[in-house]
Protein backbone atom coordinates (compact mmCIF):
# COMPACT_ATOMS: atom_id res chain seq x y z
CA UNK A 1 -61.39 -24.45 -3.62
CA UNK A 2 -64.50 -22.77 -2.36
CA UNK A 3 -67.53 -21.98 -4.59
CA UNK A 4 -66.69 -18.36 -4.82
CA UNK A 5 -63.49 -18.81 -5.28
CA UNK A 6 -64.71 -21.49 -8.35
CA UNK A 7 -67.02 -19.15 -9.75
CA UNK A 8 -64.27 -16.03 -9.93
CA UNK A 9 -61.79 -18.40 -11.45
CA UNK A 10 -64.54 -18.98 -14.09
CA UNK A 11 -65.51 -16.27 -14.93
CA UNK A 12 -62.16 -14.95 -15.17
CA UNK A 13 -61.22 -17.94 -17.66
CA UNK A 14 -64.10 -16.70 -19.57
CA UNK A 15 -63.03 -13.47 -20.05
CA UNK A 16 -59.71 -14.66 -21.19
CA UNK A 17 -61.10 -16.79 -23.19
CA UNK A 18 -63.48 -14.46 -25.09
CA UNK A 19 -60.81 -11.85 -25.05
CA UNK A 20 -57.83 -13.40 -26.80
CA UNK A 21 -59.79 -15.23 -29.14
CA UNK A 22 -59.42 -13.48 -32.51
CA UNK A 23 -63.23 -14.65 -34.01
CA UNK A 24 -66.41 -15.80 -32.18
CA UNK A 25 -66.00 -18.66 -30.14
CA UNK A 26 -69.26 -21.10 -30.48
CA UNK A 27 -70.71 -22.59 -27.43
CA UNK A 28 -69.64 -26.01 -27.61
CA UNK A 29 -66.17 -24.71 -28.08
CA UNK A 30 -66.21 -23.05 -24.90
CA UNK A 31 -67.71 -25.87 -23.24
CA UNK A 32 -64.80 -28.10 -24.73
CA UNK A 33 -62.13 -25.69 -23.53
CA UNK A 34 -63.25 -24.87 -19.58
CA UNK A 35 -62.95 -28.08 -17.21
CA UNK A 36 -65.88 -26.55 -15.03
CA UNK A 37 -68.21 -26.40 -18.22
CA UNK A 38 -66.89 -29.74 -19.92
CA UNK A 39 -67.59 -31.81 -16.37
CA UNK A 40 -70.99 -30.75 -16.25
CA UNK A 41 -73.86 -32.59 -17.82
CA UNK A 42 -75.78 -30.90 -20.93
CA UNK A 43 -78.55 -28.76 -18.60
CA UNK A 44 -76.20 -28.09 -15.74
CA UNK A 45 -73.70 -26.49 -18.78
CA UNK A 46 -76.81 -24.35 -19.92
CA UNK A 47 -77.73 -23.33 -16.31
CA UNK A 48 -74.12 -22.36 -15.64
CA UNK A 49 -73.09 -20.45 -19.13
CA UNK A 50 -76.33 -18.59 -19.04
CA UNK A 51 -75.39 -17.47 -15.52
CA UNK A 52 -71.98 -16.77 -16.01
CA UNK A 53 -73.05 -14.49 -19.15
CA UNK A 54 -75.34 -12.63 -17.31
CA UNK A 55 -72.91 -11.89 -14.49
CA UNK A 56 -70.53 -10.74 -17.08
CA UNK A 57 -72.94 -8.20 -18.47
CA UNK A 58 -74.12 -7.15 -15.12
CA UNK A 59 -70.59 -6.15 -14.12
CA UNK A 60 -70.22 -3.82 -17.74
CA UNK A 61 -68.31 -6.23 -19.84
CA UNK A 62 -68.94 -5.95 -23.31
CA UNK A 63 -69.98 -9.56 -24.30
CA UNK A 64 -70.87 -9.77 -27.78
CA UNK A 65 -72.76 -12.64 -30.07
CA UNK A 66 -72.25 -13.20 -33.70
CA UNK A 67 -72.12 -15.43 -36.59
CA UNK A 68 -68.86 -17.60 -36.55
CA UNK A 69 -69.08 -17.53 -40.54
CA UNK A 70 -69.63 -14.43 -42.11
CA UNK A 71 -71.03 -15.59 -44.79
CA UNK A 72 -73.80 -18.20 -43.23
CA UNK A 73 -75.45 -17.11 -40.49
CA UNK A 74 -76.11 -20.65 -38.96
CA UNK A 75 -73.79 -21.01 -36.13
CA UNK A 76 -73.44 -18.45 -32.92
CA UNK A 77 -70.09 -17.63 -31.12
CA UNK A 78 -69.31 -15.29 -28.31
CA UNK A 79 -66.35 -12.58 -28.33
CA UNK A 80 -65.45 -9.35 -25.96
CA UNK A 81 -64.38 -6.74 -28.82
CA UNK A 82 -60.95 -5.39 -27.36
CA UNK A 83 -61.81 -1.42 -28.77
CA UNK A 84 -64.75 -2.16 -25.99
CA UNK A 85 -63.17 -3.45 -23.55
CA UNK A 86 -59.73 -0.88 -23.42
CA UNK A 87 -60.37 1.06 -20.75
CA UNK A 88 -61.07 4.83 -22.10
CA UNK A 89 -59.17 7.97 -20.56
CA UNK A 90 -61.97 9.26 -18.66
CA UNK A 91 -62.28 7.91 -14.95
CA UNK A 92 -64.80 5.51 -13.39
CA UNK A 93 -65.91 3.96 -16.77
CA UNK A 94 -67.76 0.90 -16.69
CA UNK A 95 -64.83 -0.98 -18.33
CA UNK A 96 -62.87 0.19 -15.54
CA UNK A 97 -65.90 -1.44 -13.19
CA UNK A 98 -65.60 -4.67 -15.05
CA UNK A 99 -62.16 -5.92 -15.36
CA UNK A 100 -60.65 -4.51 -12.10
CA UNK A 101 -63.54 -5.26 -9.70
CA UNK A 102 -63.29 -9.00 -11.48
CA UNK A 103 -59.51 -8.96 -11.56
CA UNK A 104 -57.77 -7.00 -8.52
CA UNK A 105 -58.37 -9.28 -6.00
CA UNK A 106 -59.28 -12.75 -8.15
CA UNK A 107 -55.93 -12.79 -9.68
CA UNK A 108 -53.74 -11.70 -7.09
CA UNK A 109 -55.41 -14.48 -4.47
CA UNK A 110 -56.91 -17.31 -6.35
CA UNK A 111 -53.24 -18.70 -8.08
CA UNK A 112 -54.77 -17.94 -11.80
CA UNK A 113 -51.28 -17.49 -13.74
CA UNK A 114 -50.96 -21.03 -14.29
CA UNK A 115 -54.75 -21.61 -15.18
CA UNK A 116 -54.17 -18.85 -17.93
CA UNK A 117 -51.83 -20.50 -19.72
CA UNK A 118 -53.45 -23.29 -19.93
CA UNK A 119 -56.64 -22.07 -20.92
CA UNK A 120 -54.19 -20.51 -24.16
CA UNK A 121 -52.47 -23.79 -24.81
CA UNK A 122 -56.21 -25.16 -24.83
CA UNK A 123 -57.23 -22.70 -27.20
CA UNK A 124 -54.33 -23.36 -29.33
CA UNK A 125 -54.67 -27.03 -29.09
CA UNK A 126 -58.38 -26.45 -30.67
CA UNK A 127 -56.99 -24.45 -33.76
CA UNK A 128 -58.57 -21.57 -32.51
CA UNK A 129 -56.01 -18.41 -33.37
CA UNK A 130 -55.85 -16.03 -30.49
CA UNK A 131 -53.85 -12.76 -29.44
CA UNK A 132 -51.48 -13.45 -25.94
CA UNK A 133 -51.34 -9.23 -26.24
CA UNK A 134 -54.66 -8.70 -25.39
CA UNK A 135 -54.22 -10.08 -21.69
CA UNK A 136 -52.69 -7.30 -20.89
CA UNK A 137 -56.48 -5.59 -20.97
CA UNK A 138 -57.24 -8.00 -17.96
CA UNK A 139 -54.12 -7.86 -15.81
CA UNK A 140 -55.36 -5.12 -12.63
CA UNK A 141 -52.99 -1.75 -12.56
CA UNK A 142 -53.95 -1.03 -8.74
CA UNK A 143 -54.29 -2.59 -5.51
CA UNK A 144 -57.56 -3.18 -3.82
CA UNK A 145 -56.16 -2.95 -0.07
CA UNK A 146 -59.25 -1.13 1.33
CA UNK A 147 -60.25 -3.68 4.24
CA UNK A 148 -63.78 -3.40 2.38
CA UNK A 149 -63.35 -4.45 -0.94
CA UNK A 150 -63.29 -8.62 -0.31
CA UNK A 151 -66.97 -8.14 1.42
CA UNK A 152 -68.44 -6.01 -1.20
CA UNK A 153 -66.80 -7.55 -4.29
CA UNK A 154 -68.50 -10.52 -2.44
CA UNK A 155 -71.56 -8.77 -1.99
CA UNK A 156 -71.61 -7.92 -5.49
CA UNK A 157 -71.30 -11.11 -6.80
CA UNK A 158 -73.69 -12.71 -4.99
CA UNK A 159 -76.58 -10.24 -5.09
CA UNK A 160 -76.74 -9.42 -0.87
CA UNK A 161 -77.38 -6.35 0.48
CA UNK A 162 -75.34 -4.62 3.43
CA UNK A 163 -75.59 -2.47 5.42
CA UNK A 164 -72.45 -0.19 6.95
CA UNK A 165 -71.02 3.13 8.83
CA UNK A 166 -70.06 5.58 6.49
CA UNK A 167 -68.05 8.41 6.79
CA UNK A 168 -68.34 11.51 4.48
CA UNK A 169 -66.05 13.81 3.51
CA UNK A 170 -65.98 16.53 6.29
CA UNK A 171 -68.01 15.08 8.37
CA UNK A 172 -66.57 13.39 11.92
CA UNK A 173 -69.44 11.04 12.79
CA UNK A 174 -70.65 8.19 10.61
CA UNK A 175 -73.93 7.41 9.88
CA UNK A 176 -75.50 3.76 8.77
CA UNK A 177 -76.29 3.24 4.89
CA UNK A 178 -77.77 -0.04 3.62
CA UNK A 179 -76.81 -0.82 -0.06
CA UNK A 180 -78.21 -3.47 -2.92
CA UNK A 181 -74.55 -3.49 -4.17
CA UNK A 182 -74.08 -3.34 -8.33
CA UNK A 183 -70.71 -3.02 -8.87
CA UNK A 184 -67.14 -1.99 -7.25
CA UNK A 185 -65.63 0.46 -9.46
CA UNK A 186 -62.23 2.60 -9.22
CA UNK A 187 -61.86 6.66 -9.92
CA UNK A 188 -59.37 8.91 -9.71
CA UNK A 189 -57.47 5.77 -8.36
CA UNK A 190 -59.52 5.23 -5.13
CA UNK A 191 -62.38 2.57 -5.20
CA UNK A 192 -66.45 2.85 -4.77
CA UNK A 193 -69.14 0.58 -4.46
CA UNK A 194 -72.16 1.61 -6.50
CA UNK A 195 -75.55 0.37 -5.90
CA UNK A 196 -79.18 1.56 -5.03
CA UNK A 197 -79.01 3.33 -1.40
CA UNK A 198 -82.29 1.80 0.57
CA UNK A 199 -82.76 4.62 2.48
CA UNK A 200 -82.88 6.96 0.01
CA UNK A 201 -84.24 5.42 -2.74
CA UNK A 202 -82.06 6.04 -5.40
CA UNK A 203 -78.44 4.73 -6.67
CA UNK A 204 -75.25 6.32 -4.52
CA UNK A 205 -72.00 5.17 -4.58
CA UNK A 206 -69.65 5.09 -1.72
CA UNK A 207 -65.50 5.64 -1.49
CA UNK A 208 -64.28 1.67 0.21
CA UNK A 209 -61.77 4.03 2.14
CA UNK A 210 -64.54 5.67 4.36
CA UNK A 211 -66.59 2.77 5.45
CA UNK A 212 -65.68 2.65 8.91
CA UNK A 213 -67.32 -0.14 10.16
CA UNK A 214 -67.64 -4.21 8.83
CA UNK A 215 -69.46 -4.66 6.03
CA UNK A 216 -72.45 -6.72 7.12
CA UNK A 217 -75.56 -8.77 5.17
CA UNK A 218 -78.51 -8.24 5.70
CA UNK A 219 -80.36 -10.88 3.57
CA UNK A 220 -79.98 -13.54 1.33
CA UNK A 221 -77.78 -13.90 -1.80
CA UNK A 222 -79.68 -13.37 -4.66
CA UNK A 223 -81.99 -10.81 -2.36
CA UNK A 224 -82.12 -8.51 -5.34
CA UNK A 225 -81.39 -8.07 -8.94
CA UNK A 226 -79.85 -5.13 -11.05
CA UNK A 227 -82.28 -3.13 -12.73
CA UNK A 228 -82.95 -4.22 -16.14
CA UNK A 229 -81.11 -1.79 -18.94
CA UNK A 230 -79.02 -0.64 -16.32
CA UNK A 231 -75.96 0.98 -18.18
CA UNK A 232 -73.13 0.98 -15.59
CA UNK A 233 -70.95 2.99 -17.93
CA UNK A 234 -73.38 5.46 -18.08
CA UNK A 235 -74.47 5.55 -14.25
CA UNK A 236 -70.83 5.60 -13.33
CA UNK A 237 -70.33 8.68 -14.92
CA UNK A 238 -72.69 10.10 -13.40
CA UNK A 239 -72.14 9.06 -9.68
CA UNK A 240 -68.54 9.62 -10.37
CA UNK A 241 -67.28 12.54 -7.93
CA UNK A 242 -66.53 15.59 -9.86
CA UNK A 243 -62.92 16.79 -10.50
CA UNK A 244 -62.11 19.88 -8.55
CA UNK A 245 -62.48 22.95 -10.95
CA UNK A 246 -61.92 25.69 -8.78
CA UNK A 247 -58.70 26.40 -5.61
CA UNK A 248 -59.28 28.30 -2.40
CA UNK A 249 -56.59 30.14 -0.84
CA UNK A 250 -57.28 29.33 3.07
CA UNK A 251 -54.96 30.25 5.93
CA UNK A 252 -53.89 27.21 8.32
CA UNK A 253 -52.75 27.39 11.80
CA UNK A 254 -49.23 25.84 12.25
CA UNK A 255 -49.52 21.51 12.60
CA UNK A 256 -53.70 21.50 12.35
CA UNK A 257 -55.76 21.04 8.93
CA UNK A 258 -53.77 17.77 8.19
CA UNK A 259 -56.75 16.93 5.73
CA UNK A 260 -56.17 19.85 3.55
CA UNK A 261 -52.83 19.95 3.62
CA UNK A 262 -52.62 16.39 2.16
CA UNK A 263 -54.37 17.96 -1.32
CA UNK A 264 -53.10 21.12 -1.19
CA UNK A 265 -49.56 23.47 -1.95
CA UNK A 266 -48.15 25.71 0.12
CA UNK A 267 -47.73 29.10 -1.48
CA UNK A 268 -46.40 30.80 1.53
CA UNK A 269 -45.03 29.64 5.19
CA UNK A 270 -44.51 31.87 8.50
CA UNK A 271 -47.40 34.19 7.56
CA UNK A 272 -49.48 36.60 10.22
CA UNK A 273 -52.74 34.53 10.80
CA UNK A 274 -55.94 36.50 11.50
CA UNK A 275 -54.91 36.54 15.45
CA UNK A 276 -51.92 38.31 15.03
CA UNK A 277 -49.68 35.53 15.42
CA UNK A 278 -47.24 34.20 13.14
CA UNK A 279 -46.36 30.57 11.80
CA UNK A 280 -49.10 30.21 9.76
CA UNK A 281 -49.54 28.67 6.51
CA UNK A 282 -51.14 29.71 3.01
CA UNK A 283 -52.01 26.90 0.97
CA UNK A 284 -53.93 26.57 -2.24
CA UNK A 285 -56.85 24.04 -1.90
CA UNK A 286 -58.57 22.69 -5.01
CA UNK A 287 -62.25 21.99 -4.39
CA UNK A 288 -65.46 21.24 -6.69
CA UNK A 289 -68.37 22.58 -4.60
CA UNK A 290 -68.34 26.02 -2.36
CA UNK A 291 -70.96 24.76 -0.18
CA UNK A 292 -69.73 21.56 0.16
CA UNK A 293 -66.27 22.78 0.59
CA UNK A 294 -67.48 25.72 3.13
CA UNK A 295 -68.92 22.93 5.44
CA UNK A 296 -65.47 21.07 5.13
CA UNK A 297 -63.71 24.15 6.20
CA UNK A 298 -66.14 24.63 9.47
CA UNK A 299 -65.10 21.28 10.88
CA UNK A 300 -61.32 22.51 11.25
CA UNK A 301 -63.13 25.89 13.68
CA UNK A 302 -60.47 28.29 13.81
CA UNK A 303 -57.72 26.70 12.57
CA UNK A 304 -58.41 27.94 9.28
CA UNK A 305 -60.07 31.01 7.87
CA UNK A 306 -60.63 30.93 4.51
CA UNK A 307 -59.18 34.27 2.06
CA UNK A 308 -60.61 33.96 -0.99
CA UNK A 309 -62.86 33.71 -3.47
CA UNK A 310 -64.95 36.08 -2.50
CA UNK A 311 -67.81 33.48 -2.56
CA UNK A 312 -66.69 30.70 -0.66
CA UNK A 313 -65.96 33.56 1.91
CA UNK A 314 -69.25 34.35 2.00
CA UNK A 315 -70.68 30.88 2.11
CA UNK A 316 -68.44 30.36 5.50
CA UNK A 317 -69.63 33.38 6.69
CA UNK A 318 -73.65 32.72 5.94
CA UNK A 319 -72.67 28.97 7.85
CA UNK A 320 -71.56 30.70 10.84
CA UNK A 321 -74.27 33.16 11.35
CA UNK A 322 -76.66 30.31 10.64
CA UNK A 323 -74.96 28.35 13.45
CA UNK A 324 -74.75 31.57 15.75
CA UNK A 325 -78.60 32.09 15.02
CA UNK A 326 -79.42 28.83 15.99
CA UNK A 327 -77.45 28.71 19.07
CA UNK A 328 -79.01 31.77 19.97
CA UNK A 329 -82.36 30.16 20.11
């Protein structure tokens, strides 16, 4: 098995570990439970549990310390509270970062089922009372198939920046972005890395399904650390794309605007298009921003005009005489 490989399997184990577990679990306990910890010697079991925890954190999981007694507060143990770690309704979460960046690909590809149950005959074995129904918080709902998720879940784990063509949304040509990769996260069931953007200076994410081009490193592992107090819950929230609020009404031209089609309804087929021919479509678009959206709409040329609102009409319109102007010049 290769280190990577090692480390995901561990820190998966943890999780389990810390997750069915119905009180805190002390430190020697966990040592006395995971092969990788029990093998090592004293200091190489400090080096490696401190790490692991901190990875853990990094990636938004909710690892919590407390007294194992109540009642005397002389020995530690670790737990993941389950009300924590559910993943809430809301999109993007970091909870959502956590446990399907960690588990989508780990426990599909690294044979874990049979390490699981292990790890809960283990814990059973120790007298330690645990909860088999609270694996169900770590088994992944959706497939990471985006050819760009193994090379910046690796990224991620191992500190590197990349760099990468991107592709945004109504835009045809892709431009280079270099990342410091935090997390891979999932929203509105597609998948984003999040991290600070190099160029700009600030953190961006970025939708797996439009990187166009390898993912490539551009330094060292461990090249760069995640901000201190960094709350990915919160910063995911706030990178997260915004849910359209708003629909268009935009005439298509028979067989073009395949993009828009895809997220829109048709209201009305074989209508008179602005030319005076017929065949053309009226769909119902949802969208979030008009300017944004009025851009999107430029890239199809005329095979769309857009009807209404009356503002997005006018943000098309301003576009075009902007483009007109400075053709003109």
């Amino acid at each position: 098995m290769s280190v990577t490989a090692a480390k995901s399997e561990r820190l998966l184990n943890l999780v389990i570990l810390l997750l069915v577990a119905r009180n805190y679990t002390t430190k020697e306990q966990i040592r006395s439970l995971m092969e990788p910890y029990r093998a090592s010697s004293d200091e190489a079991f400090d080096r490696m549990f401190e790490r692991d925890k901190d990875d853990l954190r990094a990636l938004g999981i909710p690892l919590e310390t407390g007294y194992v007694d109540k009642f005397f507060e002389d020995e530690q143990g670790y737990r993941i509270k389950r009300d924590a770690f559910e993943l809430p309704s809301i999109d993007f979460t970091a909870d959502e970062v956590a446990v399907l960046g960690l588990a989508a690909r780990v426990w599909r590809h690294a044979g874990l089922a049979a390490a699981t149950s292990d790890a809960l005959v283990k814990l059973k074995a120790a007298g330690l009372s645990f909860d088999r129904e609270q694996l169900d918080q770590v088994q992944p709902t959706l497939a990471a198939e985006e050819p760009a998720f193994e090379a910046m879940w690796q990224a991620t784990v191992h500190r590197t920046p990349v760099e990468f063509d991107y592709s945004r949304a109504g835009q045809r040509d892709a431009s280079t972005r270099h990342l410091q990769p935090w997390g891979v996260v999932t929203a509105q069931g597609r998948w984003y890395v999040a991290g600070l953007d190099t160029d700009r200076g600030e953190p961006r994410m970025f939708r797996l399904s439009r990187i166009s081009s390898e993912v490539v490193t551009t330094g060292p592992a461990g090249a760069f650390t995640v901000p201190e107090g960094t709350d990915l819950r919160a910063l995911s929230q706030t990178l997260a794309p915004r849910r359209p609020d708003r629909s268009a009404v935009v005439l298509a031209r028979p067989g073009a605007a395949n993009g828009l089609r895809r997220r829109a309804s048709v209201t009305d087929r074989d209508v008179t298009g602005p030319d005076g021919s017929t065949g053309w479509d009226r769909l119902e678009v949802p969208y979030v921003s008009e300017s944004d959206f009025a851009g999107e709409l430029l890239g199809y040329a005329d095979a769309v005009v857009a009807e209404s609102p009356v503002e997005l009409r006018a943000s098309v319109r301003d576009r075009l005489a902007d483009v007109v102007s400075g053709a003109a010049r």
